[in-house]
PDB file of N, CA and C in Angstrom:
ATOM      1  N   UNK A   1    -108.510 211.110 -75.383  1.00  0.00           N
ATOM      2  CA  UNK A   1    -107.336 211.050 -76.216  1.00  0.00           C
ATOM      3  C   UNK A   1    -106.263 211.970 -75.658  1.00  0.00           C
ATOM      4  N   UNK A   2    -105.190 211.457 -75.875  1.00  0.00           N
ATOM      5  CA  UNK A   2    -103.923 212.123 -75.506  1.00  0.00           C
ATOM      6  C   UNK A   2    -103.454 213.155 -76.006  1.00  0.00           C
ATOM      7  N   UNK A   3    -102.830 214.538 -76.175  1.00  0.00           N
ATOM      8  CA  UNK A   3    -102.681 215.021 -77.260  1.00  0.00           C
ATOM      9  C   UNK A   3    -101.011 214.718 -77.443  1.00  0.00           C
ATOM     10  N   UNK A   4    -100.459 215.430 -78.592  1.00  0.00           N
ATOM     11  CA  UNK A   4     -99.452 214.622 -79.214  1.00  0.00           C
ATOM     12  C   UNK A   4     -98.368 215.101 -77.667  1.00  0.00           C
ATOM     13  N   UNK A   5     -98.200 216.954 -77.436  1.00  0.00           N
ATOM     14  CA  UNK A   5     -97.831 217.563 -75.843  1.00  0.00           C
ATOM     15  C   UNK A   5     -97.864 216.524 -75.159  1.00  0.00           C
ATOM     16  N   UNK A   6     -98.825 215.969 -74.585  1.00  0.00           N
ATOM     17  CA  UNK A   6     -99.119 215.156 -73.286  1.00  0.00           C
ATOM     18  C   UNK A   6     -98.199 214.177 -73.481  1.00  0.00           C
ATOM     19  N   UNK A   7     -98.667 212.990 -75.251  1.00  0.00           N
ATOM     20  CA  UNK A   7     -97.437 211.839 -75.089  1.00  0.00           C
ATOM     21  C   UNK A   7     -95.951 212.063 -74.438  1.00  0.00           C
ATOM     22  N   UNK A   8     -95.406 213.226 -75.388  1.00  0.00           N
ATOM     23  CA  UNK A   8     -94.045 213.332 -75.370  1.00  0.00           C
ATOM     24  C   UNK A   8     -94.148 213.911 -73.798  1.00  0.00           C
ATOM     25  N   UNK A   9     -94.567 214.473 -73.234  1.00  0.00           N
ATOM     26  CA  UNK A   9     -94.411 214.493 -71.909  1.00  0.00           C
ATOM     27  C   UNK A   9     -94.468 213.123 -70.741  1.00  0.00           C
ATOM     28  N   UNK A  10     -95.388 212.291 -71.317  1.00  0.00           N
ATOM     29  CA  UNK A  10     -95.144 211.037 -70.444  1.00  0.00           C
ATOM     30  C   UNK A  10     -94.434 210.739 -71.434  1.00  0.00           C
ATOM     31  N   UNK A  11     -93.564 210.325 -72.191  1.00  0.00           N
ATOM     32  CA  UNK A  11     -92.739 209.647 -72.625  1.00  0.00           C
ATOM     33  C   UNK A  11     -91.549 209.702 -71.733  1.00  0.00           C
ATOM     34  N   UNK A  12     -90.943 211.127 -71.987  1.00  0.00           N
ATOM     35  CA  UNK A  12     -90.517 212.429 -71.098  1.00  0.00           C
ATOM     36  C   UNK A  12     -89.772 211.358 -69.498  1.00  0.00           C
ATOM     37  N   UNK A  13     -91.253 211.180 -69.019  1.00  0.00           N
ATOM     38  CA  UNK A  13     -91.289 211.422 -67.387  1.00  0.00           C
ATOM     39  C   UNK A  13     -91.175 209.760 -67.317  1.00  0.00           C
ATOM     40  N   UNK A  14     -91.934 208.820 -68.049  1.00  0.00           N
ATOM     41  CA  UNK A  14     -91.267 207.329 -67.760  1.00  0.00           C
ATOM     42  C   UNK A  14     -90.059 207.167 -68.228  1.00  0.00           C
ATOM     43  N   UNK A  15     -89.532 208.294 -69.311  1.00  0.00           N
ATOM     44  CA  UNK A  15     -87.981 207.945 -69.203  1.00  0.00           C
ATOM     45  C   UNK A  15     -86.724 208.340 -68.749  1.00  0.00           C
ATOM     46  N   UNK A  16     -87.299 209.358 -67.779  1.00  0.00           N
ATOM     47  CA  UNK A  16     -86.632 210.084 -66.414  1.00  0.00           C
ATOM     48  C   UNK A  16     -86.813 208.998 -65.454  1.00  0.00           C
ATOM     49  N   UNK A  17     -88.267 208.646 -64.921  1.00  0.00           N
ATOM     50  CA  UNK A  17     -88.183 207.266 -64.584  1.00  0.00           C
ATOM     51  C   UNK A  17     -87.269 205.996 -63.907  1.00  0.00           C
ATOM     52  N   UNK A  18     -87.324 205.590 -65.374  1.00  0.00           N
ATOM     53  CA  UNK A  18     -86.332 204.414 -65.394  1.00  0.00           C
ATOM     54  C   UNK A  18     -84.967 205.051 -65.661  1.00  0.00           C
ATOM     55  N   UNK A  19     -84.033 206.200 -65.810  1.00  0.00           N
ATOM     56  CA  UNK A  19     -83.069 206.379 -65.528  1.00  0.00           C
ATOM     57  C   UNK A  19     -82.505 206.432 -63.811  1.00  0.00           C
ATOM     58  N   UNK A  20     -84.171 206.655 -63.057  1.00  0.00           N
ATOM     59  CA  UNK A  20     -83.759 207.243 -61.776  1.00  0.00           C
ATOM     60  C   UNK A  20     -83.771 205.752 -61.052  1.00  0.00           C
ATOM     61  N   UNK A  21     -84.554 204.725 -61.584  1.00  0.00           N
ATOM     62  CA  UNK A  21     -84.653 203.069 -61.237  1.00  0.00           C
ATOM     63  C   UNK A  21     -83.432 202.479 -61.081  1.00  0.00           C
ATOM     64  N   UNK A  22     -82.833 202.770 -62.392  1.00  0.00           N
ATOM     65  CA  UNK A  22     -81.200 202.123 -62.923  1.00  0.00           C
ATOM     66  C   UNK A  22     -80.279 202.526 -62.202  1.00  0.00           C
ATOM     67  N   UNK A  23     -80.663 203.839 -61.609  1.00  0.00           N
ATOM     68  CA  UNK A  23     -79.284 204.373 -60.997  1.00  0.00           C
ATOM     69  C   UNK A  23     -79.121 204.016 -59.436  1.00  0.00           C
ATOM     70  N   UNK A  24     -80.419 203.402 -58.777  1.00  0.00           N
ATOM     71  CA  UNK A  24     -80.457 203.078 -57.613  1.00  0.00           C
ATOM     72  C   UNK A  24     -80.634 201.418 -57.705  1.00  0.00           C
ATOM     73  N   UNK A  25     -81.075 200.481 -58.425  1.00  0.00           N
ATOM     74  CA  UNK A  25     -80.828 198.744 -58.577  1.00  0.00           C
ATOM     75  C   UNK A  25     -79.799 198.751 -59.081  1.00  0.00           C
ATOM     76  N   UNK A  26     -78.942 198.508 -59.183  1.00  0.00           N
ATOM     77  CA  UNK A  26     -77.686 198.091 -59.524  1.00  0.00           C
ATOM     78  C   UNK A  26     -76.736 197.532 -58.370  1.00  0.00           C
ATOM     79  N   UNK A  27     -76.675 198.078 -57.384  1.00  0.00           N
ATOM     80  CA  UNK A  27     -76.362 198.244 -56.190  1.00  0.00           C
ATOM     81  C   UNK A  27     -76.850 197.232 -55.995  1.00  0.00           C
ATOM     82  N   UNK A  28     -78.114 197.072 -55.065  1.00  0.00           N
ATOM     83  CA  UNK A  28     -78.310 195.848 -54.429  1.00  0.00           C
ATOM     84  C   UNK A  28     -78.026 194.451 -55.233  1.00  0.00           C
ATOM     85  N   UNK A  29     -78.583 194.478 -56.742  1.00  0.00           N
ATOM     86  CA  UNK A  29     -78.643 193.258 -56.905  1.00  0.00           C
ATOM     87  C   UNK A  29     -77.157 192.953 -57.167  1.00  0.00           C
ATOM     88  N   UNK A  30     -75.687 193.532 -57.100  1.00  0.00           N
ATOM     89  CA  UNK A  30     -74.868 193.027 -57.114  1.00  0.00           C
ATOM     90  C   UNK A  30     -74.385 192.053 -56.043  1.00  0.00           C
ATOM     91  N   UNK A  31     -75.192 193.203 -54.639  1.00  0.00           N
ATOM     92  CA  UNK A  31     -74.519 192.067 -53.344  1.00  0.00           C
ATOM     93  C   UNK A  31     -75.624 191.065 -53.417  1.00  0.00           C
ATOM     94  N   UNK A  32     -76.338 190.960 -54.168  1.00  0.00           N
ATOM     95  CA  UNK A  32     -77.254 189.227 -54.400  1.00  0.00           C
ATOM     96  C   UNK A  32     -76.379 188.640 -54.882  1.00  0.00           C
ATOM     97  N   UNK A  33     -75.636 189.341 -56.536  1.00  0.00           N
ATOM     98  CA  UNK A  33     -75.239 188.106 -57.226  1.00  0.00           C
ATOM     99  C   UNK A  33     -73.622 187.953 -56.902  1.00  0.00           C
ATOM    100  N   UNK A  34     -73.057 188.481 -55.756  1.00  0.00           N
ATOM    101  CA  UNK A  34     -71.606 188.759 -55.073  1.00  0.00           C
ATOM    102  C   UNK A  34     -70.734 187.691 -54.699  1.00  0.00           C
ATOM    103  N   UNK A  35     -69.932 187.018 -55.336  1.00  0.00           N
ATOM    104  CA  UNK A  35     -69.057 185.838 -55.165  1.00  0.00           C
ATOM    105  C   UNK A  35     -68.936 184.939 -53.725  1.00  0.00           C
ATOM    106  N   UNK A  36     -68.817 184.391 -53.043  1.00  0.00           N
ATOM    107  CA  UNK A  36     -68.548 183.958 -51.779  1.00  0.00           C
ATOM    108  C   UNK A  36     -67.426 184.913 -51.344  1.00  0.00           C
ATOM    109  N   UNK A  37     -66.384 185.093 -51.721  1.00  0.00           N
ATOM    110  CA  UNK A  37     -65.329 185.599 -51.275  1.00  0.00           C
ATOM    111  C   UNK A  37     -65.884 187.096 -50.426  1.00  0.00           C
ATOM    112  N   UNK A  38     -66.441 187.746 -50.675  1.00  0.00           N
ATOM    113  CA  UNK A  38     -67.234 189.178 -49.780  1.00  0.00           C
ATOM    114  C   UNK A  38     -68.151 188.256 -48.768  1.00  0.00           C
ATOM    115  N   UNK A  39     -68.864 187.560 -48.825  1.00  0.00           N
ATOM    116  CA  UNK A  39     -69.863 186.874 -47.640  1.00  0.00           C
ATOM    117  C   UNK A  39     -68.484 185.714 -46.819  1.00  0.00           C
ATOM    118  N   UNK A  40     -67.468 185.553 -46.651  1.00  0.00           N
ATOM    119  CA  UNK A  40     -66.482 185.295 -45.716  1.00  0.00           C
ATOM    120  C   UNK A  40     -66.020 185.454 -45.108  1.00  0.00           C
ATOM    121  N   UNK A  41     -66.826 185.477 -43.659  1.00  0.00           N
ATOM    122  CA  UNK A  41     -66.345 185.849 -42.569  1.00  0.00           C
ATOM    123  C   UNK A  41     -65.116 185.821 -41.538  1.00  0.00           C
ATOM    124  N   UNK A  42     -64.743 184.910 -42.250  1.00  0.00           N
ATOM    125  CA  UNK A  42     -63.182 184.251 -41.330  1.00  0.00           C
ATOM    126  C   UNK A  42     -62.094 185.298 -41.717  1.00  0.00           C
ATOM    127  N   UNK A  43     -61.976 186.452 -42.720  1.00  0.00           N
ATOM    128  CA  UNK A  43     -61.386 187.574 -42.651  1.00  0.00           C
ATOM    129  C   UNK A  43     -61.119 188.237 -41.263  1.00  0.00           C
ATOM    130  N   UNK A  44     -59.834 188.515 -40.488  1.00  0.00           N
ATOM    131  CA  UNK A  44     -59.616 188.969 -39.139  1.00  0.00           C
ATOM    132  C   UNK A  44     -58.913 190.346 -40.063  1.00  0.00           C
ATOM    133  N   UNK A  45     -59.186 191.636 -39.020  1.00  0.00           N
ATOM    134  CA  UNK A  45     -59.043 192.696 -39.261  1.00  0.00           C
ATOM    135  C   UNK A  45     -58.038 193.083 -38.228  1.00  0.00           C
ATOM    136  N   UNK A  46     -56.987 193.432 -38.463  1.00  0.00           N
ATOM    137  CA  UNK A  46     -55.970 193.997 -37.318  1.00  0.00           C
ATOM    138  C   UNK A  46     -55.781 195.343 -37.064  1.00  0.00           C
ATOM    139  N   UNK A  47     -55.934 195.794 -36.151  1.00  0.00           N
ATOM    140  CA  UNK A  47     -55.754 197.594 -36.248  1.00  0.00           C
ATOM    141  C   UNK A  47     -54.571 197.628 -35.605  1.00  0.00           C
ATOM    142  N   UNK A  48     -54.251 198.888 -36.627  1.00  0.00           N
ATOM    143  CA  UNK A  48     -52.990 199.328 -36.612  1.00  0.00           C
ATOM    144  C   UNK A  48     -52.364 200.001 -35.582  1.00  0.00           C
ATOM    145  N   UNK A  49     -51.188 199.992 -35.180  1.00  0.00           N
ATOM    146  CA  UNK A  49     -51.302 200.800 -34.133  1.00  0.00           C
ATOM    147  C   UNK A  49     -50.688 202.153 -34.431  1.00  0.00           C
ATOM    148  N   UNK A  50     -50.797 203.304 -34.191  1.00  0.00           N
ATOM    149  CA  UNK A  50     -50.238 204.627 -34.501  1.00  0.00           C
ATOM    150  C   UNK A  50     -49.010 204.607 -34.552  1.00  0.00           C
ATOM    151  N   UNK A  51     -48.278 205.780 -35.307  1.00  0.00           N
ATOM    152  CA  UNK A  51     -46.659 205.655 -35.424  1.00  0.00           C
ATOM    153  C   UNK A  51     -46.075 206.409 -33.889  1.00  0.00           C
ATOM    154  N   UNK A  52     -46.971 207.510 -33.202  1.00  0.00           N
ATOM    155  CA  UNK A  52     -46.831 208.378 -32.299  1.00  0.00           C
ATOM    156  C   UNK A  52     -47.717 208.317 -31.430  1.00  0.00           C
ATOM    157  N   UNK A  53     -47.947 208.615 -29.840  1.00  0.00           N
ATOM    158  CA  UNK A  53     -48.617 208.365 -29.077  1.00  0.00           C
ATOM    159  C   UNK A  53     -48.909 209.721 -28.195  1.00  0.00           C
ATOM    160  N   UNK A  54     -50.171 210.482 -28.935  1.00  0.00           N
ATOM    161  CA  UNK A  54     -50.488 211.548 -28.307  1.00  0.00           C
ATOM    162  C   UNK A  54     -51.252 211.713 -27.392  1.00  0.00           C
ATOM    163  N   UNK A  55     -50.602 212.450 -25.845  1.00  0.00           N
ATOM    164  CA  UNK A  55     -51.551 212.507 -24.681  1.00  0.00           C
ATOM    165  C   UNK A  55     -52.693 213.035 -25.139  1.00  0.00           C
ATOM    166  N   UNK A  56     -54.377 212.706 -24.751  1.00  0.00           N
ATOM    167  CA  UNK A  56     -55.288 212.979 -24.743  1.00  0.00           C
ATOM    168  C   UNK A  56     -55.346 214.336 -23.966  1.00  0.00           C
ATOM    169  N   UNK A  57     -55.767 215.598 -25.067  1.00  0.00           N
ATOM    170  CA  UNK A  57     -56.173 216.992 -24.530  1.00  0.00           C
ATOM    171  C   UNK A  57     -57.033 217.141 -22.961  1.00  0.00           C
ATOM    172  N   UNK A  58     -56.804 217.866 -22.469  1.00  0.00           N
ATOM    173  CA  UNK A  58     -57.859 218.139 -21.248  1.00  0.00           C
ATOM    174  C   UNK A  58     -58.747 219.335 -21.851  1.00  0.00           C
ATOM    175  N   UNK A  59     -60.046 218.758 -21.836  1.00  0.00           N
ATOM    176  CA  UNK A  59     -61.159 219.550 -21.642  1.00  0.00           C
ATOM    177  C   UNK A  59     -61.325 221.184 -21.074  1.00  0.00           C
ATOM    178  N   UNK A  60     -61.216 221.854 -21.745  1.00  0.00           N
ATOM    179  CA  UNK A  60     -61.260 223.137 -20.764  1.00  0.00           C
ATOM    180  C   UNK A  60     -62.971 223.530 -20.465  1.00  0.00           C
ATOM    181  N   UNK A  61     -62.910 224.183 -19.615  1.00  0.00           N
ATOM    182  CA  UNK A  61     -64.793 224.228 -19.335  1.00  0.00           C
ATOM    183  C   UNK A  61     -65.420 225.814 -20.595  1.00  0.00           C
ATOM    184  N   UNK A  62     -65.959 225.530 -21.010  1.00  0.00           N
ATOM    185  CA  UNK A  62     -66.205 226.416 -21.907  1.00  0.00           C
ATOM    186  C   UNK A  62     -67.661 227.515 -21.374  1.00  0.00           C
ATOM    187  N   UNK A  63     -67.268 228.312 -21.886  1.00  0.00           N
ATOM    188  CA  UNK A  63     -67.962 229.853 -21.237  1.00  0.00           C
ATOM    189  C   UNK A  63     -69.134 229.546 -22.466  1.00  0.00           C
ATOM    190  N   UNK A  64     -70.222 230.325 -21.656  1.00  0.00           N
ATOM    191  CA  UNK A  64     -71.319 230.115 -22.337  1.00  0.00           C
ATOM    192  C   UNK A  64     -71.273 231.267 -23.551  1.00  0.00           C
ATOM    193  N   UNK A  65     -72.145 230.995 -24.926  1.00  0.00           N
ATOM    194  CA  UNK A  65     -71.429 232.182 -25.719  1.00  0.00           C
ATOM    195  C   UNK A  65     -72.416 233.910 -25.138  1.00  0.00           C
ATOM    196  N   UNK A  66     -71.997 234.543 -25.512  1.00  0.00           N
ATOM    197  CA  UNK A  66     -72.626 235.660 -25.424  1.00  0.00           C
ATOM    198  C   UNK A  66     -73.877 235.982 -25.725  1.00  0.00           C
ATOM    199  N   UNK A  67     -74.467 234.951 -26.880  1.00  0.00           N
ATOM    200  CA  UNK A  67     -76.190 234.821 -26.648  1.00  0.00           C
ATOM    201  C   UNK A  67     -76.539 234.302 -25.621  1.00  0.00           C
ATOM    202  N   UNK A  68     -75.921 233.347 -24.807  1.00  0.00           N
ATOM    203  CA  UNK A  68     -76.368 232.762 -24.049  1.00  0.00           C
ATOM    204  C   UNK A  68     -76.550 233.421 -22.425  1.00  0.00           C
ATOM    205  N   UNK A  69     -75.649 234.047 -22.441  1.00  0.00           N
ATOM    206  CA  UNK A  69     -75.336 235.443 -21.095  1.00  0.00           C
ATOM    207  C   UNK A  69     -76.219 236.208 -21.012  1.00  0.00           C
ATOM    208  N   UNK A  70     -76.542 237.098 -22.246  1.00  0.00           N
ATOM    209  CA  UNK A  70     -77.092 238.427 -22.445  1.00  0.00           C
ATOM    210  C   UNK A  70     -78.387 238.525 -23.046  1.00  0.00           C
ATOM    211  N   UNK A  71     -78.381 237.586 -24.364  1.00  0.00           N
ATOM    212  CA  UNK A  71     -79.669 237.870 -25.377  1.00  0.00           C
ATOM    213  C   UNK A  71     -80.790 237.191 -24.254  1.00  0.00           C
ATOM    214  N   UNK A  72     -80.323 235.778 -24.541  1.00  0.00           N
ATOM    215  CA  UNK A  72     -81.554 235.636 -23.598  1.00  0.00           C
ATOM    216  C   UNK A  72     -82.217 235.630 -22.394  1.00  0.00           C
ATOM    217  N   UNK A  73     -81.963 236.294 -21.666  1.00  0.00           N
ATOM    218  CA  UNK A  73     -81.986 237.293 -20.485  1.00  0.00           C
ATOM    219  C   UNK A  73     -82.905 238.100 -20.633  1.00  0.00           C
ATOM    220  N   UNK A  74     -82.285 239.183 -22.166  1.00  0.00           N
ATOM    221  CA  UNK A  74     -82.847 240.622 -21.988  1.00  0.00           C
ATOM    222  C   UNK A  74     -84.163 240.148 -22.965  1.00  0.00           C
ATOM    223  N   UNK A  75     -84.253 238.685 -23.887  1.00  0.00           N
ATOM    224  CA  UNK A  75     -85.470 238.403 -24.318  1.00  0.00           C
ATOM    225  C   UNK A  75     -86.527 238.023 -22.923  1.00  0.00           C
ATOM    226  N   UNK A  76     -86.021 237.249 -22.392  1.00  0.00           N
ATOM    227  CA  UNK A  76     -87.062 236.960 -21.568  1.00  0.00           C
ATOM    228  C   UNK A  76     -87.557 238.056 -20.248  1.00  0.00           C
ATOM    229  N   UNK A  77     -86.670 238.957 -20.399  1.00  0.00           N
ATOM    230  CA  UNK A  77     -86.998 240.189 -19.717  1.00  0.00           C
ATOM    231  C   UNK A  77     -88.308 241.078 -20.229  1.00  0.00           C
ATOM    232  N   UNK A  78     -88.143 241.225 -21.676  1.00  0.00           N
ATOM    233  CA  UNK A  78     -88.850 241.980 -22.427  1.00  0.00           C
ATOM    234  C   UNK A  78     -90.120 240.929 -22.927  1.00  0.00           C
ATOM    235  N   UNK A  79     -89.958 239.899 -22.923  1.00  0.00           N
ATOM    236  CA  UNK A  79     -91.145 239.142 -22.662  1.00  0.00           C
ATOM    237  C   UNK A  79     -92.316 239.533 -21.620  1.00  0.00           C
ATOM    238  N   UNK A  80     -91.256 238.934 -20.349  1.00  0.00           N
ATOM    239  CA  UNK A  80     -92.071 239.765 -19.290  1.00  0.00           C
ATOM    240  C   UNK A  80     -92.829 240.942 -19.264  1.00  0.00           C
ATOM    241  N   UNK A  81     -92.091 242.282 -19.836  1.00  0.00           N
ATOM    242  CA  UNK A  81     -92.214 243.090 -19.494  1.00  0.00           C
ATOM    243  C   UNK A  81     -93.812 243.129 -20.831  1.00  0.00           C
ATOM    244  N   UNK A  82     -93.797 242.986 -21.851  1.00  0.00           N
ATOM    245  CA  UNK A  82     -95.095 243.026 -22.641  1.00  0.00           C
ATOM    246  C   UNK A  82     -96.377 242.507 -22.327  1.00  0.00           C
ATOM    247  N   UNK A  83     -95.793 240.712 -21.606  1.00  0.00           N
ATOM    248  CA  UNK A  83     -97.044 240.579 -20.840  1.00  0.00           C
ATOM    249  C   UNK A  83     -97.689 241.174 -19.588  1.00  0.00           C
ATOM    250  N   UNK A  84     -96.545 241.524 -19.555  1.00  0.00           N
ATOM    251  CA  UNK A  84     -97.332 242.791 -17.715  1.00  0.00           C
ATOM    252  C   UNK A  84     -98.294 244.020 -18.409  1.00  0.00           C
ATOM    253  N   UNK A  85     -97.335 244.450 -19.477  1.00  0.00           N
ATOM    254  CA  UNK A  85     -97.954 245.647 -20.052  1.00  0.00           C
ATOM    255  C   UNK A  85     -99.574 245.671 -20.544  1.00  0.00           C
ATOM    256  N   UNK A  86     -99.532 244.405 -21.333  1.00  0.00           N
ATOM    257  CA  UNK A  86    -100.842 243.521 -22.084  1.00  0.00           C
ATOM    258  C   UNK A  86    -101.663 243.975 -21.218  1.00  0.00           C
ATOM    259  N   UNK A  87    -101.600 242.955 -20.248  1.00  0.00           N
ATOM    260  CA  UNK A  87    -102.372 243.005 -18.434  1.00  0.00           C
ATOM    261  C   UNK A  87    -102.666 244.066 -18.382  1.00  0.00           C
ATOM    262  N   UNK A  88    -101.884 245.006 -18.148  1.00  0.00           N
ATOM    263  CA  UNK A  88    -102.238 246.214 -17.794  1.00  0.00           C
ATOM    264  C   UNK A  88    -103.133 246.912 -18.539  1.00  0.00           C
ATOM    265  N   UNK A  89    -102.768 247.015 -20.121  1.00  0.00           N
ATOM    266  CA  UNK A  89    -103.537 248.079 -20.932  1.00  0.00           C
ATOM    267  C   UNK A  89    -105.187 247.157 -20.704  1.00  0.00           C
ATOM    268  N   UNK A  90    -105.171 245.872 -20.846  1.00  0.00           N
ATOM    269  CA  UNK A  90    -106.311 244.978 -20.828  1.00  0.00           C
ATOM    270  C   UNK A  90    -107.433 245.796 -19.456  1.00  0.00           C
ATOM    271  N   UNK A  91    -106.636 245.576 -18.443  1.00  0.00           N
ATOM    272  CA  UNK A  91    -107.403 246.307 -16.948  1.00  0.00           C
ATOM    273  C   UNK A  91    -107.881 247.354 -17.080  1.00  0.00           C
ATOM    274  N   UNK A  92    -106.780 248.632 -18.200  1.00  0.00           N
ATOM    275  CA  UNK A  92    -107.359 250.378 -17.226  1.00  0.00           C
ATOM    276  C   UNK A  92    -108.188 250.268 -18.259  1.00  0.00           C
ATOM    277  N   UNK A  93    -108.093 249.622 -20.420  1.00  0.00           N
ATOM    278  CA  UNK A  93    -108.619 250.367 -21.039  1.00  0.00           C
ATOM    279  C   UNK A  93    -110.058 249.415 -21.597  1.00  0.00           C
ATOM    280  N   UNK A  94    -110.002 248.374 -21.647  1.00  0.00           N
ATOM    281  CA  UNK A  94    -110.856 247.525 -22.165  1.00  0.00           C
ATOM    282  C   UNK A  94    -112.043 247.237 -20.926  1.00  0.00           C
ATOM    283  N   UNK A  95    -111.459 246.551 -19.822  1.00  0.00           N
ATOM    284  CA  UNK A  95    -112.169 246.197 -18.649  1.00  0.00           C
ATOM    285  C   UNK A  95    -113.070 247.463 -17.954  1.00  0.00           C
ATOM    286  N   UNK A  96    -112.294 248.768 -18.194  1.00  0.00           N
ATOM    287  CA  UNK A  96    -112.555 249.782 -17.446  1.00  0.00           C
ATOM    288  C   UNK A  96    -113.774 250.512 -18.225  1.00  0.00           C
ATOM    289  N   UNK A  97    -113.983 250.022 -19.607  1.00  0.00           N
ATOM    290  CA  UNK A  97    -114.952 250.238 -20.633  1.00  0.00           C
ATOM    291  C   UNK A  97    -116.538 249.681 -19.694  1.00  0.00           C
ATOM    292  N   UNK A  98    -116.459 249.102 -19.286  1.00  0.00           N
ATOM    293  CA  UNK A  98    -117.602 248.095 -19.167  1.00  0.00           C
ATOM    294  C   UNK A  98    -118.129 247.777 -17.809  1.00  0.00           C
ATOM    295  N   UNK A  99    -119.404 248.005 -17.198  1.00  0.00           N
ATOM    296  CA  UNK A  99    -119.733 247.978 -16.105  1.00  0.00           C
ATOM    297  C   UNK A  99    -120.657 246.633 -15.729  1.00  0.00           C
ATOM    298  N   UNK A 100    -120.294 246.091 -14.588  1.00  0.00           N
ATOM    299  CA  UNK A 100    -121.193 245.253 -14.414  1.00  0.00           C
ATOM    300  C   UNK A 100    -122.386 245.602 -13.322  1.00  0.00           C
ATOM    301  N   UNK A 101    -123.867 245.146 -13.635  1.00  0.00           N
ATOM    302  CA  UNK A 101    -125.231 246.303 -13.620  1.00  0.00           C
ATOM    303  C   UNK A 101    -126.021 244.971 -12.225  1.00  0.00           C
TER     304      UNK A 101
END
C-alpha cells in the first residue's frame, strides 16, 4: 500500500511530467499538421547586397599568450626535474636498502 506522502508525491511527479511532455510536443506536431504554404519550395530567397563595401581585415600573426611562452616550459621543466629526482631518491635510498645474496 501506498501511503497517503507517497500518492501526493507521484501525483506530484506525473504532473511535472506531463507539463514537461506539453512543453516539448507541440512543436513537432504543428510542422505535421502545417499548411502547404511552409512545405513550398518554389520560394527563391535573394540576398541582399550590403549598403557599404568593407575591405576584408588582414590577419595579423598573433604572439603566443604568455602561458604559452613561459608556464609551460617551466611546467615541463619541473616535471622533469621531479622525475629525475624520484629516480634518484628511488637508487641511493630504497635500492641501496637491499642486497642481492
Amino acid at each position: 500500500m501506498l501511503s497517503s506522502r507517497s500518492m501526493k508525491q507521484s501525483l506530484a511527479n506525473l504532473v511535472r511530467g506531463l507539463v514537461v511532455l506539453l512543453l516539448f510536443v507541440p512543436a513537432p506536431l504543428a510542422i505535421i499538421g502545417s499548411p502547404a504554404a511552409i512545405a513550398d519550395t518554389s520560394v527563391q530567397v535573394v540576398a541582399a547586397e550590403p549598403a557599404v563595401m568593407l575591405p576584408e581585415a588582414e590577419e595579423e600573426a598573433d604572439e603566443d599568450p604568455w602561458t604559452a611562452r613561459f608556464l609551460a616550459p617551466a611546467v615541463a621543466a619541473l616535471g622533469a626535474v621531479a622525475v629525475g629526482s624520484a629516480a634518484a631518491y628511488y637508487v641511493v635510498r630504497v635500492r641501496g636498502r637491499y642486497r642481492v645474496i
